[in-house]
Structures are given as C-alpha cells and as structure tokens.
PDB file of N, CA and C in Angstrom:
ATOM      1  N   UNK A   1      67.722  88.659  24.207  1.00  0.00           N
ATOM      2  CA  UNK A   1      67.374  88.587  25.605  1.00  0.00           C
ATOM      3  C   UNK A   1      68.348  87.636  26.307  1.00  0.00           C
ATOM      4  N   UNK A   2      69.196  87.572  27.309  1.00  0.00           N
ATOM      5  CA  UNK A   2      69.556  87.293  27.732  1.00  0.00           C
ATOM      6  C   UNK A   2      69.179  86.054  29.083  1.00  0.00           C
ATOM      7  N   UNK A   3      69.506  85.009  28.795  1.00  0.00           N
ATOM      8  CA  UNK A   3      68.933  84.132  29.502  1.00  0.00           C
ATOM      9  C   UNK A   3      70.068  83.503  30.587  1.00  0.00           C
ATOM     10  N   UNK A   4      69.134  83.360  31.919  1.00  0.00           N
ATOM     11  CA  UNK A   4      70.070  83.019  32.923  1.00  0.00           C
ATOM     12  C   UNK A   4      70.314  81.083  33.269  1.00  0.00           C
ATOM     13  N   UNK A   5      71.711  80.894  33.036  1.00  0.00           N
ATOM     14  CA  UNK A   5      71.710  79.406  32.809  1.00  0.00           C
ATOM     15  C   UNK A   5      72.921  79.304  34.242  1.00  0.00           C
ATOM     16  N   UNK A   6      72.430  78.230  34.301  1.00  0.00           N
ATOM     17  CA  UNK A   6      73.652  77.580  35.391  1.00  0.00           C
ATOM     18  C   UNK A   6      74.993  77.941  35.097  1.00  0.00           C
ATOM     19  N   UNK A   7      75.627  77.733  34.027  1.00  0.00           N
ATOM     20  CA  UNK A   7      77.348  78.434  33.780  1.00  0.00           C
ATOM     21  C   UNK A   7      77.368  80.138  33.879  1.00  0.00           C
ATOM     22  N   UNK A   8      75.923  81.057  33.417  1.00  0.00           N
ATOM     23  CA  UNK A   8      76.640  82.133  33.915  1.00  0.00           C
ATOM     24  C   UNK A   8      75.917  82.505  35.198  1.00  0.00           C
ATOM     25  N   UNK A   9      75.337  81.564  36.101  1.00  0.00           N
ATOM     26  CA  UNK A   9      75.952  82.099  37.272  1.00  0.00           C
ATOM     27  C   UNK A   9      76.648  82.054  38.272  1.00  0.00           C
ATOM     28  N   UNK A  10      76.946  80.662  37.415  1.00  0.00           N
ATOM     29  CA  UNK A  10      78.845  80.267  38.071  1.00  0.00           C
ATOM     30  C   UNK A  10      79.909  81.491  37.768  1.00  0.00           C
ATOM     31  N   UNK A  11      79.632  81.703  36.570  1.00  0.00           N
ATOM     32  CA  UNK A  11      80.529  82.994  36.056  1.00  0.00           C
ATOM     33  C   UNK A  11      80.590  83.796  36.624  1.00  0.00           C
ATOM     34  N   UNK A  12      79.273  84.468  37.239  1.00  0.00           N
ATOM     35  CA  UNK A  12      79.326  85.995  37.654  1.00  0.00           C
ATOM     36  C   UNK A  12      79.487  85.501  39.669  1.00  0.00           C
ATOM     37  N   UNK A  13      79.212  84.284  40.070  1.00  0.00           N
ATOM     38  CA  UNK A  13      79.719  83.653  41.061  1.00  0.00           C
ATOM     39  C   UNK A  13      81.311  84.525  41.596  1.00  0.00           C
ATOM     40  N   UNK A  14      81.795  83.124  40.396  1.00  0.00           N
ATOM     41  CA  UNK A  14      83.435  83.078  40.002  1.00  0.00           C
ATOM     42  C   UNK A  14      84.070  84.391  39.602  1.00  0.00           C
ATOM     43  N   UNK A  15      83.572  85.495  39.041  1.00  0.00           N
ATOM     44  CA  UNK A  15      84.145  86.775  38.629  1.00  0.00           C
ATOM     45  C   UNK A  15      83.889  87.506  40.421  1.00  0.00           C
ATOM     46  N   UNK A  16      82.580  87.374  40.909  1.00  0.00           N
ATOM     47  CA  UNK A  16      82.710  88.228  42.186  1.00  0.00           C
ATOM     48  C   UNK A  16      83.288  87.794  43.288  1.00  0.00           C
ATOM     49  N   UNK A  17      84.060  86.484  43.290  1.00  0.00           N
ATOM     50  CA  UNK A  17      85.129  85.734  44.220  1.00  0.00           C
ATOM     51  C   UNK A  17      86.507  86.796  43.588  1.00  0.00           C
ATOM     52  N   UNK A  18      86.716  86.577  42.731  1.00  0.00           N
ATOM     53  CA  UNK A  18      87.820  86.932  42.095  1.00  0.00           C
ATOM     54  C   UNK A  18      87.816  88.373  42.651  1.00  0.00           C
ATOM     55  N   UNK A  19      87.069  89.408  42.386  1.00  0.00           N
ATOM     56  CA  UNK A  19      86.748  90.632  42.773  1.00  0.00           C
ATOM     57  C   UNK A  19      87.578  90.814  44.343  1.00  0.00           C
ATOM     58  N   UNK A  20      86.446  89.736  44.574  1.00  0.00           N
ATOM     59  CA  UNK A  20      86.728  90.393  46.447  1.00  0.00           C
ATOM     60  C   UNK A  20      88.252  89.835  46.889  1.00  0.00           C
ATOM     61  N   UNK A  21      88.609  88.474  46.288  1.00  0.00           N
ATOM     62  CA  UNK A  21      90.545  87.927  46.428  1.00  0.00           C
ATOM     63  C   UNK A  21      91.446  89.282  46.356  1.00  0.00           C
ATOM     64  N   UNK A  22      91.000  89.589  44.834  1.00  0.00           N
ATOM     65  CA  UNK A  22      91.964  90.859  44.456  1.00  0.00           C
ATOM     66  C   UNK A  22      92.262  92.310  45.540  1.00  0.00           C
ATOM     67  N   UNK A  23      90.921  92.562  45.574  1.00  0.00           N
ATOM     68  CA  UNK A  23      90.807  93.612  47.278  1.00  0.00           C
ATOM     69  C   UNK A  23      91.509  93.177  48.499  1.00  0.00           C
ATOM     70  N   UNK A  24      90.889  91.711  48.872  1.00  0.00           N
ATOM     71  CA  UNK A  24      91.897  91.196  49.756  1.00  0.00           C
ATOM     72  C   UNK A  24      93.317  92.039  49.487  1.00  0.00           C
ATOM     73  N   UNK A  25      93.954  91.227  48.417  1.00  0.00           N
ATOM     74  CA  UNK A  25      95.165  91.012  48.160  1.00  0.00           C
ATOM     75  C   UNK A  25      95.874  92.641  48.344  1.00  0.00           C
ATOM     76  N   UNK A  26      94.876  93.570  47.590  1.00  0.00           N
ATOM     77  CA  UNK A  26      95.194  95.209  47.478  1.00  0.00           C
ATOM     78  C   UNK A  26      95.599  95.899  48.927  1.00  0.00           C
ATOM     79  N   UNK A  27      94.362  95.334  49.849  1.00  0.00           N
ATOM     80  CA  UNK A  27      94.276  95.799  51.198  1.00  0.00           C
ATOM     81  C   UNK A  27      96.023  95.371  52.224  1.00  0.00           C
ATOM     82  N   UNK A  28      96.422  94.070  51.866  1.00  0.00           N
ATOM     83  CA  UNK A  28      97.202  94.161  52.605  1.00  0.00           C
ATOM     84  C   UNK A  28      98.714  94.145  51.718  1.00  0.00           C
ATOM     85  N   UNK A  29      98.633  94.819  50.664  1.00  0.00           N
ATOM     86  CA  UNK A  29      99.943  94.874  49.673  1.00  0.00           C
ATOM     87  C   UNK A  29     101.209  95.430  50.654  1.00  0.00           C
ATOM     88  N   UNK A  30     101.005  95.957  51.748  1.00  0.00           N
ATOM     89  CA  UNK A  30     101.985  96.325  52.281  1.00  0.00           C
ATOM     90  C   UNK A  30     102.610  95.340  53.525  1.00  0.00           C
ATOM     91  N   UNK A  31     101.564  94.284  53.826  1.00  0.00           N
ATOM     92  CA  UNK A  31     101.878  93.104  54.790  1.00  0.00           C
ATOM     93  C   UNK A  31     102.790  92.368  53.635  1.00  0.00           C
ATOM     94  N   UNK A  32     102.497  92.049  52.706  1.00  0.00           N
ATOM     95  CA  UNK A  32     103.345  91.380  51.912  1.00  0.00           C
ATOM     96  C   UNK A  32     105.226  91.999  51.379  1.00  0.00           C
ATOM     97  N   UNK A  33     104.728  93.182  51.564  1.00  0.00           N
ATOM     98  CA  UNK A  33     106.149  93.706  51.126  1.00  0.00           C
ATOM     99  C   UNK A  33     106.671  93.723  52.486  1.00  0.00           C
ATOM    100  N   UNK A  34     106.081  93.973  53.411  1.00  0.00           N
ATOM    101  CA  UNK A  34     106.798  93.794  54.888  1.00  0.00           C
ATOM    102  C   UNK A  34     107.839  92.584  54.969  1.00  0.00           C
ATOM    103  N   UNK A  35     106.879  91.577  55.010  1.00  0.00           N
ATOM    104  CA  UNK A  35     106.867  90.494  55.533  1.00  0.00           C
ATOM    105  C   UNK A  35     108.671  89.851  54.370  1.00  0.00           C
ATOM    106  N   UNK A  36     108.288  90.329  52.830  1.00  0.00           N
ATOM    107  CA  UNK A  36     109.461  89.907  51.960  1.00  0.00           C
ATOM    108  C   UNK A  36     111.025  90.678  52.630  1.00  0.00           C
ATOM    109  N   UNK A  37     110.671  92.125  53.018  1.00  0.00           N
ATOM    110  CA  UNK A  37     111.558  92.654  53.926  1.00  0.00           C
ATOM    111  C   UNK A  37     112.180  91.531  55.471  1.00  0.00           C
ATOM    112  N   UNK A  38     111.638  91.364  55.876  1.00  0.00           N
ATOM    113  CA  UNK A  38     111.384  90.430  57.396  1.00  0.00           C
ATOM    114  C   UNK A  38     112.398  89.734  56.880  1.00  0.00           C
ATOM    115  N   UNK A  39     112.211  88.465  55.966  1.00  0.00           N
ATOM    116  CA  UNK A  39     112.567  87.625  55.494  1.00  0.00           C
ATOM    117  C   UNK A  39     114.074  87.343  54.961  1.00  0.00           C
ATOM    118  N   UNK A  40     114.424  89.003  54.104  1.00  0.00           N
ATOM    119  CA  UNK A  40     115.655  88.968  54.114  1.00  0.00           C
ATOM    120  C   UNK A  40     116.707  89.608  55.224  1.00  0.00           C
ATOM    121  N   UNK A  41     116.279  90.309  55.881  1.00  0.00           N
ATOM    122  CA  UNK A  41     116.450  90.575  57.118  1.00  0.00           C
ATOM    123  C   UNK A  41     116.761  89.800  58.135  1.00  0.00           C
ATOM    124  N   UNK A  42     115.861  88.432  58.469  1.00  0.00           N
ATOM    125  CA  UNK A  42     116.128  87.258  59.161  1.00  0.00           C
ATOM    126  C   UNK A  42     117.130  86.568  58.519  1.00  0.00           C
ATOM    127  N   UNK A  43     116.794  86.798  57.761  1.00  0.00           N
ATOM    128  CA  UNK A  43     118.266  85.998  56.529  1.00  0.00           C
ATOM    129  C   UNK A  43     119.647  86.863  57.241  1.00  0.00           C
ATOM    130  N   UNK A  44     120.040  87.505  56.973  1.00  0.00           N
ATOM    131  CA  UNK A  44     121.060  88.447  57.499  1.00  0.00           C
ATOM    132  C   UNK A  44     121.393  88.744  58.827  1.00  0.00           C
ATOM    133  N   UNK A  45     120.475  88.252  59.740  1.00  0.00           N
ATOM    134  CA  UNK A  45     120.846  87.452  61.056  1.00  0.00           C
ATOM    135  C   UNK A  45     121.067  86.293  61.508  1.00  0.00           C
ATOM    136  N   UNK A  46     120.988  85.277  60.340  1.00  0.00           N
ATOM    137  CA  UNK A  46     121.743  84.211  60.347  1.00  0.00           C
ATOM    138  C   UNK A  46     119.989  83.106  60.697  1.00  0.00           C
ATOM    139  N   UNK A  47     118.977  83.604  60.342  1.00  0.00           N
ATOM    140  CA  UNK A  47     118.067  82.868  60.622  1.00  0.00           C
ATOM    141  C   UNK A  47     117.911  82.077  59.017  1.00  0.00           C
ATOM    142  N   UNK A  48     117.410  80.508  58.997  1.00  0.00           N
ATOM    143  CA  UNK A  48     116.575  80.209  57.578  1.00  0.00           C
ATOM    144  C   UNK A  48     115.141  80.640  57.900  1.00  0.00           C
ATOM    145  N   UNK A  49     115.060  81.373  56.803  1.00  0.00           N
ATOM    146  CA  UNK A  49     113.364  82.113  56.431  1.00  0.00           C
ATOM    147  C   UNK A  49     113.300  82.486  55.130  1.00  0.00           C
ATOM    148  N   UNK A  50     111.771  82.312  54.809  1.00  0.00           N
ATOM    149  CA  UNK A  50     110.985  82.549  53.288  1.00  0.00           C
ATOM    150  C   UNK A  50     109.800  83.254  53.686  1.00  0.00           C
ATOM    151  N   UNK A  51     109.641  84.320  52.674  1.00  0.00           N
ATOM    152  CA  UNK A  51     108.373  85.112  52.995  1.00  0.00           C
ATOM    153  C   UNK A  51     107.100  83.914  52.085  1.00  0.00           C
ATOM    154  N   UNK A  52     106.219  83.997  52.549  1.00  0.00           N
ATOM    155  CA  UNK A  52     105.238  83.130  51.945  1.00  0.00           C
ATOM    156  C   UNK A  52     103.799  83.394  51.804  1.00  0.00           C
ATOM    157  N   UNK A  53     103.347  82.744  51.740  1.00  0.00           N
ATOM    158  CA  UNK A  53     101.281  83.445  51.678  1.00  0.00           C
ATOM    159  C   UNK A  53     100.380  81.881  51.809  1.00  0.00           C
ATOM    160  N   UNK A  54      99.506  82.102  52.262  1.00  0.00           N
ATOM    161  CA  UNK A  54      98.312  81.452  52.055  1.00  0.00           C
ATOM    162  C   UNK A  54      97.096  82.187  51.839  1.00  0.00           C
ATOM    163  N   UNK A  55      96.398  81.136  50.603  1.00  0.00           N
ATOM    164  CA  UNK A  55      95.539  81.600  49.832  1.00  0.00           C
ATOM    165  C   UNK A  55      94.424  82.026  50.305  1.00  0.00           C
ATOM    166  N   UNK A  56      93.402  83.250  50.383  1.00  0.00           N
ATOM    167  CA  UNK A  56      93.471  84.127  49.601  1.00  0.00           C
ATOM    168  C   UNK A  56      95.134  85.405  49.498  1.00  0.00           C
ATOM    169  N   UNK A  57      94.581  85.798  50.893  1.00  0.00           N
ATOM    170  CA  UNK A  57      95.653  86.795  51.132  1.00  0.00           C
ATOM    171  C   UNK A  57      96.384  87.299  52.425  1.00  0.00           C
ATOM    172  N   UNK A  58      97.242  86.146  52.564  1.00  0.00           N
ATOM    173  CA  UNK A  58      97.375  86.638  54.046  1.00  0.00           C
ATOM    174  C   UNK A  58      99.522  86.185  53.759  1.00  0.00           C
ATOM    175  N   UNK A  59     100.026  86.720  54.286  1.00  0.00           N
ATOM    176  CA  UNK A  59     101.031  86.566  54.325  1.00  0.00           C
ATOM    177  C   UNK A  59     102.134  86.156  55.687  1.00  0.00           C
ATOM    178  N   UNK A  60     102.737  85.178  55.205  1.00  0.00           N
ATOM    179  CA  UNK A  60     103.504  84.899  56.619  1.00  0.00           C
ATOM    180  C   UNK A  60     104.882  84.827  56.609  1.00  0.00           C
ATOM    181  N   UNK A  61     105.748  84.811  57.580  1.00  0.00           N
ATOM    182  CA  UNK A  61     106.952  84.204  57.652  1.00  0.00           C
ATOM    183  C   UNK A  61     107.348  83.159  58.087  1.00  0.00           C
ATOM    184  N   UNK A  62     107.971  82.248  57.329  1.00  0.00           N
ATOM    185  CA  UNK A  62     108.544  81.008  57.523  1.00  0.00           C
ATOM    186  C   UNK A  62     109.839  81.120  58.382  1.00  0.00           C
ATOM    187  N   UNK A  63     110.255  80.169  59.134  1.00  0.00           N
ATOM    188  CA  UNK A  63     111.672  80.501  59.798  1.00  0.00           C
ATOM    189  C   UNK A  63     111.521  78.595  60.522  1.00  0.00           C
ATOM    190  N   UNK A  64     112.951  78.553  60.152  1.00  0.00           N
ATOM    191  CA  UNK A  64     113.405  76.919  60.795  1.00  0.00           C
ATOM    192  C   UNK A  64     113.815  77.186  62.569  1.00  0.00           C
ATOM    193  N   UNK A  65     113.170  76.262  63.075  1.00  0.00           N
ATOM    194  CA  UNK A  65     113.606  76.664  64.584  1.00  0.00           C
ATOM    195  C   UNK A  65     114.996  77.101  64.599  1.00  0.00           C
ATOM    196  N   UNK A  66     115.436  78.017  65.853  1.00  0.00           N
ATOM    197  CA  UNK A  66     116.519  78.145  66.134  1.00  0.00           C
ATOM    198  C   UNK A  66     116.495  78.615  67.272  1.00  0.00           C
ATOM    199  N   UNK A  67     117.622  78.324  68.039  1.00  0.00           N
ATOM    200  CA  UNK A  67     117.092  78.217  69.841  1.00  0.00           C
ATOM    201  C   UNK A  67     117.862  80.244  70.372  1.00  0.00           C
ATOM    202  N   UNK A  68     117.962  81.028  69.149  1.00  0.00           N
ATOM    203  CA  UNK A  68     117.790  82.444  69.537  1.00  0.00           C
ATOM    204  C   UNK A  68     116.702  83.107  69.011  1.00  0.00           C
ATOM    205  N   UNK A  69     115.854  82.319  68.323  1.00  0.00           N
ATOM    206  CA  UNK A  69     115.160  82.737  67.018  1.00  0.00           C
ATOM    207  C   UNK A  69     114.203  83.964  67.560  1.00  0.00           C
ATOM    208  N   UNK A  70     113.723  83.796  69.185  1.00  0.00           N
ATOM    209  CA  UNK A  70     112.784  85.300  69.802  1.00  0.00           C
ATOM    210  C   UNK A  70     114.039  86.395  69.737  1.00  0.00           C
ATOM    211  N   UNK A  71     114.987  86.271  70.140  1.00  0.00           N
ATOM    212  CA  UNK A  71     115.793  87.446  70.302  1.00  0.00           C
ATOM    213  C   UNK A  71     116.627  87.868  68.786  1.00  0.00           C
ATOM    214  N   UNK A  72     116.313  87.260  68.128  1.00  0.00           N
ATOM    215  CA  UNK A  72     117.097  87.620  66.752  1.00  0.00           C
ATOM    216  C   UNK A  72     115.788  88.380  66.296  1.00  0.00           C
ATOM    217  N   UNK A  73     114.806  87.730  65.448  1.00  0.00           N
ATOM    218  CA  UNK A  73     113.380  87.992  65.006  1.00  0.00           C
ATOM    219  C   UNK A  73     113.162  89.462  65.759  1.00  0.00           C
ATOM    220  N   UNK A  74     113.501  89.525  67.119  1.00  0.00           N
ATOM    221  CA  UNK A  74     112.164  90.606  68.013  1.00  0.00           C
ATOM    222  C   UNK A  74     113.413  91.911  68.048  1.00  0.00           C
ATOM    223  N   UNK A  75     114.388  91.843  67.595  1.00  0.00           N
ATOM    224  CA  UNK A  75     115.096  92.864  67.373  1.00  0.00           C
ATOM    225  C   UNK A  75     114.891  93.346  66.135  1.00  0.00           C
ATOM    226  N   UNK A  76     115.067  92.477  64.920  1.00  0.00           N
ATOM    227  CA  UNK A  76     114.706  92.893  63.596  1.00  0.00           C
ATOM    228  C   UNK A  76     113.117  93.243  63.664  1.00  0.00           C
ATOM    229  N   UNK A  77     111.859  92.713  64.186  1.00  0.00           N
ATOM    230  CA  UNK A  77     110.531  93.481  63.993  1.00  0.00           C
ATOM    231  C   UNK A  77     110.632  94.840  64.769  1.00  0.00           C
ATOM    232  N   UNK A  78     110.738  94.774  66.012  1.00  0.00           N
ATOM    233  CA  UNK A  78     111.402  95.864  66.837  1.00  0.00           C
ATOM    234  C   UNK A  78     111.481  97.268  65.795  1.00  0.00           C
ATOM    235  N   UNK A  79     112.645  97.147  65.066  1.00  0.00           N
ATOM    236  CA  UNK A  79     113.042  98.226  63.670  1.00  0.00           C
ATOM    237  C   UNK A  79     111.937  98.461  62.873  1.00  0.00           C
ATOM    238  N   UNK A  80     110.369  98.075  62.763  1.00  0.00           N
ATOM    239  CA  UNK A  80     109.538  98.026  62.028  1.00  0.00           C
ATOM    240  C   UNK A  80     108.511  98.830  62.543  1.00  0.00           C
ATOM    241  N   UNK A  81     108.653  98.677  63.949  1.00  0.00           N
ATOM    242  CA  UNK A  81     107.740  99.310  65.140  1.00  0.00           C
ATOM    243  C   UNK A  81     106.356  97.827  65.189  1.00  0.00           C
ATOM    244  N   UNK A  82     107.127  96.779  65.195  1.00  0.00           N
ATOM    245  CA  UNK A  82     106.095  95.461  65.350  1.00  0.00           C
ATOM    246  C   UNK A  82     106.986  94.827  66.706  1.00  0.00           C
ATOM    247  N   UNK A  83     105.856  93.785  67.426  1.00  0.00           N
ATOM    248  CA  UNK A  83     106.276  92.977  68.321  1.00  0.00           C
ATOM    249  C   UNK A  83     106.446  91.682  68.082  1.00  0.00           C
ATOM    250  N   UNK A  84     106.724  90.721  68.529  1.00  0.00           N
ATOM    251  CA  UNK A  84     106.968  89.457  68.372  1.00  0.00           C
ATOM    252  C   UNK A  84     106.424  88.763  69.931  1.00  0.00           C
ATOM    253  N   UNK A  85     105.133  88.034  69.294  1.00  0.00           N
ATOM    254  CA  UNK A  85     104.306  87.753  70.686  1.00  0.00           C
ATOM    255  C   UNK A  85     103.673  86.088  70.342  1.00  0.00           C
ATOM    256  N   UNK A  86     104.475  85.096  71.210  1.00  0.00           N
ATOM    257  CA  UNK A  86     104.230  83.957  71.361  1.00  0.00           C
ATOM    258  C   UNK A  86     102.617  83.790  71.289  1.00  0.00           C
ATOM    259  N   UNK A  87     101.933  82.818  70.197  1.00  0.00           N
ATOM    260  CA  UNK A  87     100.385  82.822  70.085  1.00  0.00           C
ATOM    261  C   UNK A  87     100.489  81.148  70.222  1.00  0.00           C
ATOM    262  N   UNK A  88     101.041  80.117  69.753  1.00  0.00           N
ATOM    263  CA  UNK A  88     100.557  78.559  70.138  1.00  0.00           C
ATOM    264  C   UNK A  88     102.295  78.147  69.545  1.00  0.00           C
ATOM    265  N   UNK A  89     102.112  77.070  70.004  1.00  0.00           N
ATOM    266  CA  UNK A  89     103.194  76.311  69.646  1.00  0.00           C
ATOM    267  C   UNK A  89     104.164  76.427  68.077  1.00  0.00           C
ATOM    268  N   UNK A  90     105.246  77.047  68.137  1.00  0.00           N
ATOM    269  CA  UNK A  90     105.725  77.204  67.074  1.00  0.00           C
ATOM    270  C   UNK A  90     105.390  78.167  66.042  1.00  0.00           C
ATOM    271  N   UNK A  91     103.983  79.259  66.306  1.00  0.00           N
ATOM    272  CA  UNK A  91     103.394  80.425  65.949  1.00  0.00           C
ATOM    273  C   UNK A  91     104.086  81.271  66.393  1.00  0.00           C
ATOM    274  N   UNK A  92     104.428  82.620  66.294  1.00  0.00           N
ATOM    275  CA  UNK A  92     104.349  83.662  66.868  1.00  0.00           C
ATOM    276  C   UNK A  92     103.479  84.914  65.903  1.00  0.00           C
ATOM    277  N   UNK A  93     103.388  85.707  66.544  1.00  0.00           N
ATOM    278  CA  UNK A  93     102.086  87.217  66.024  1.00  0.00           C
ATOM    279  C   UNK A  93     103.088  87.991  66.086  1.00  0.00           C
ATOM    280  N   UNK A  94     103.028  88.685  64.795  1.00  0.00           N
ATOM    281  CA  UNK A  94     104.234  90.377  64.858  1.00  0.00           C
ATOM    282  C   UNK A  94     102.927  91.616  64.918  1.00  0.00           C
ATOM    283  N   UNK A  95     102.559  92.052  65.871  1.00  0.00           N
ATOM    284  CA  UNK A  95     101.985  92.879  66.568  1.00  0.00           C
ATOM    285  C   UNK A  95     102.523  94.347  66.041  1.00  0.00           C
ATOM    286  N   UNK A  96     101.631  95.109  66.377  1.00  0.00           N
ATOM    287  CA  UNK A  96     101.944  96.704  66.195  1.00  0.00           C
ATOM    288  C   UNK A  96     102.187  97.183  68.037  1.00  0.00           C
ATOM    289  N   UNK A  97     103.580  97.864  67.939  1.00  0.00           N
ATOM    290  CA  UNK A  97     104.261  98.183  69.096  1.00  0.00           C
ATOM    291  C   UNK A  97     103.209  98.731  70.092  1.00  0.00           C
ATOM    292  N   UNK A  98     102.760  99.736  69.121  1.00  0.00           N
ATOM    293  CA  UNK A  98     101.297 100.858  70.146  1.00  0.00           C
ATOM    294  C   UNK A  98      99.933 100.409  69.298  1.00  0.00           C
ATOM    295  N   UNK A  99      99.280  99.024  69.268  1.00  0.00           N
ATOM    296  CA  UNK A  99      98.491  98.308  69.431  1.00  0.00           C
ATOM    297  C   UNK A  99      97.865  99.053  67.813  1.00  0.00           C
ATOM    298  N   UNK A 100      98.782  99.424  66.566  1.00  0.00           N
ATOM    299  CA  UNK A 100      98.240  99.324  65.367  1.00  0.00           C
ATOM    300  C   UNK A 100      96.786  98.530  65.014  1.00  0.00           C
ATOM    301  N   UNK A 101      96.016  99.131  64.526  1.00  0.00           N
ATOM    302  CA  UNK A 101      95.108  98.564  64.260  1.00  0.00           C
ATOM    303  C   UNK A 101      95.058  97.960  62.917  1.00  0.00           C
ATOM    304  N   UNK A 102      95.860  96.610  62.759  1.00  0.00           N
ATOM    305  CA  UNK A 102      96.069  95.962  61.293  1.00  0.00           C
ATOM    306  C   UNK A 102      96.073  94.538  62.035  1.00  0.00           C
ATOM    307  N   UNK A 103      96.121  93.586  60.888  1.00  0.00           N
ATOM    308  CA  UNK A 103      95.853  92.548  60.961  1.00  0.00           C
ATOM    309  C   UNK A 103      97.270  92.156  61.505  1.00  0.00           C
ATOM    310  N   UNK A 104      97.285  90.993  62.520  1.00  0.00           N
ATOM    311  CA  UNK A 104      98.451  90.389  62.824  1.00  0.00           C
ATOM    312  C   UNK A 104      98.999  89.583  61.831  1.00  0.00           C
ATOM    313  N   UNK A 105     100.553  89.528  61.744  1.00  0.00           N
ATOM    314  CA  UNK A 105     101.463  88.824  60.700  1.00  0.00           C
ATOM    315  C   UNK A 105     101.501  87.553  61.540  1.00  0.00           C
ATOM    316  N   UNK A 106     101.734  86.448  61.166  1.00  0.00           N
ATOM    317  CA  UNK A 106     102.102  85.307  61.318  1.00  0.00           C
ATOM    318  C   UNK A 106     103.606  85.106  60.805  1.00  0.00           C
ATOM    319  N   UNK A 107     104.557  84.261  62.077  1.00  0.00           N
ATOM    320  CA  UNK A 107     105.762  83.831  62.000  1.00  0.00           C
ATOM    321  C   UNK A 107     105.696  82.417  62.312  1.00  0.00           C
ATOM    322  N   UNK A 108     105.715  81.393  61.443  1.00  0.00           N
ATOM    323  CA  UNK A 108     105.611  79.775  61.773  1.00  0.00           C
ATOM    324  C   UNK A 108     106.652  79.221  61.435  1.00  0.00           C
ATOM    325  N   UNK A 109     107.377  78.660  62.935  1.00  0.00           N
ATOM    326  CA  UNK A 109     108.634  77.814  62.742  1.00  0.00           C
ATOM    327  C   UNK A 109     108.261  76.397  61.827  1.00  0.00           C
ATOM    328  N   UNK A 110     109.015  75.943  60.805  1.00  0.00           N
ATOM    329  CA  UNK A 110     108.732  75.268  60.091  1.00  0.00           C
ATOM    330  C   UNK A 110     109.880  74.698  60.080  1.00  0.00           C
ATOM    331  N   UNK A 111     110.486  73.444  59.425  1.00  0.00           N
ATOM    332  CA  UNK A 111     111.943  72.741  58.824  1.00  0.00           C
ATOM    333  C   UNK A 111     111.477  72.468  57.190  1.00  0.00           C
TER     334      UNK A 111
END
C-alpha cells in the first residue's frame, strides 16, 4: 500500500513543475530559434548581441547600446515580419507586423 509522506509530494509537486517548464519551453521552441537567428544577424550589422533566456521560458535579446541600434535592429526584424516597438527604458518588444498573435520577444540594451 502505498503511503503518502511529505517527500512524495514534493516529488509529484516537483515532477508536475517540471512537466509544465518543459511545455513552456516546447510552446515557444521557435521564439528561441528566432531570437538565436536575431542575434547573429545583429552581429552582422555591426551590433554586440547574445541570444539569451530567462528561466522558465522566455527568450530575449541582449544588445549593448548603440546610438543606430532602432534602425539597424528594425531592419533586420522587419525581414522576419516582426516590429521593433519602444516598451520602457532600454526595453524594446519585437511585435508581429499584422498584430501575430504570439507572445512578444524582448530586446534589452545591456553593457
């Protein structure tokens, strides 16, 4: 008989966190390959950028200020059919051109 103790229902806790991370992670497998695209791309316009993530699953682009960085960036998303839309200080949102219904990417100027 199986008896219910404090560690397994941390376990089955901890296994159905894990569950739902992994889905996360599945759901936006293609923000992530985007975003690694973006990255070398900005690279090749002369921007510094790293594709990156925060945990669970969300993916962003890193980029060091640079005083063309909207008109470099919004030409390369542009090619993606994404926008590049000022959200707070040093943020910007890469948007879907005809208002895609997906989660917005994050672009955070960083050094």
């Amino acid at each position: 008989m199986f008896r219910k103790s404090l560690f397994s229902a941390a376990l089955k806790h901890t296994s159905q966190q894990l569950i739902y991370t992994m889905q996360q992670l599945e759901a936006r497998r293609d923000d992530f390959e985007l975003v690694e695209g973006l990255a070398v791309a900005a690279r090749d316009a002369g921007l510094v950028s790293e594709a990156m993530f925060a945990p669970p699953a969300t993916p962003y682009l890193k980029v060091q200020p640079h005083d063309e960085l909207a008109q470099r960036l919004g030409g390369i998303v542009s090619k993606h059919g994404l926008n590049l839309v000022p959200s707070t200080a040093g943020i910007w949102l890469l948007v879907g051109l005809h208002g895609a219904p997906r989660p917005a990417i994050e672009v955070r100027e960083q050094t």
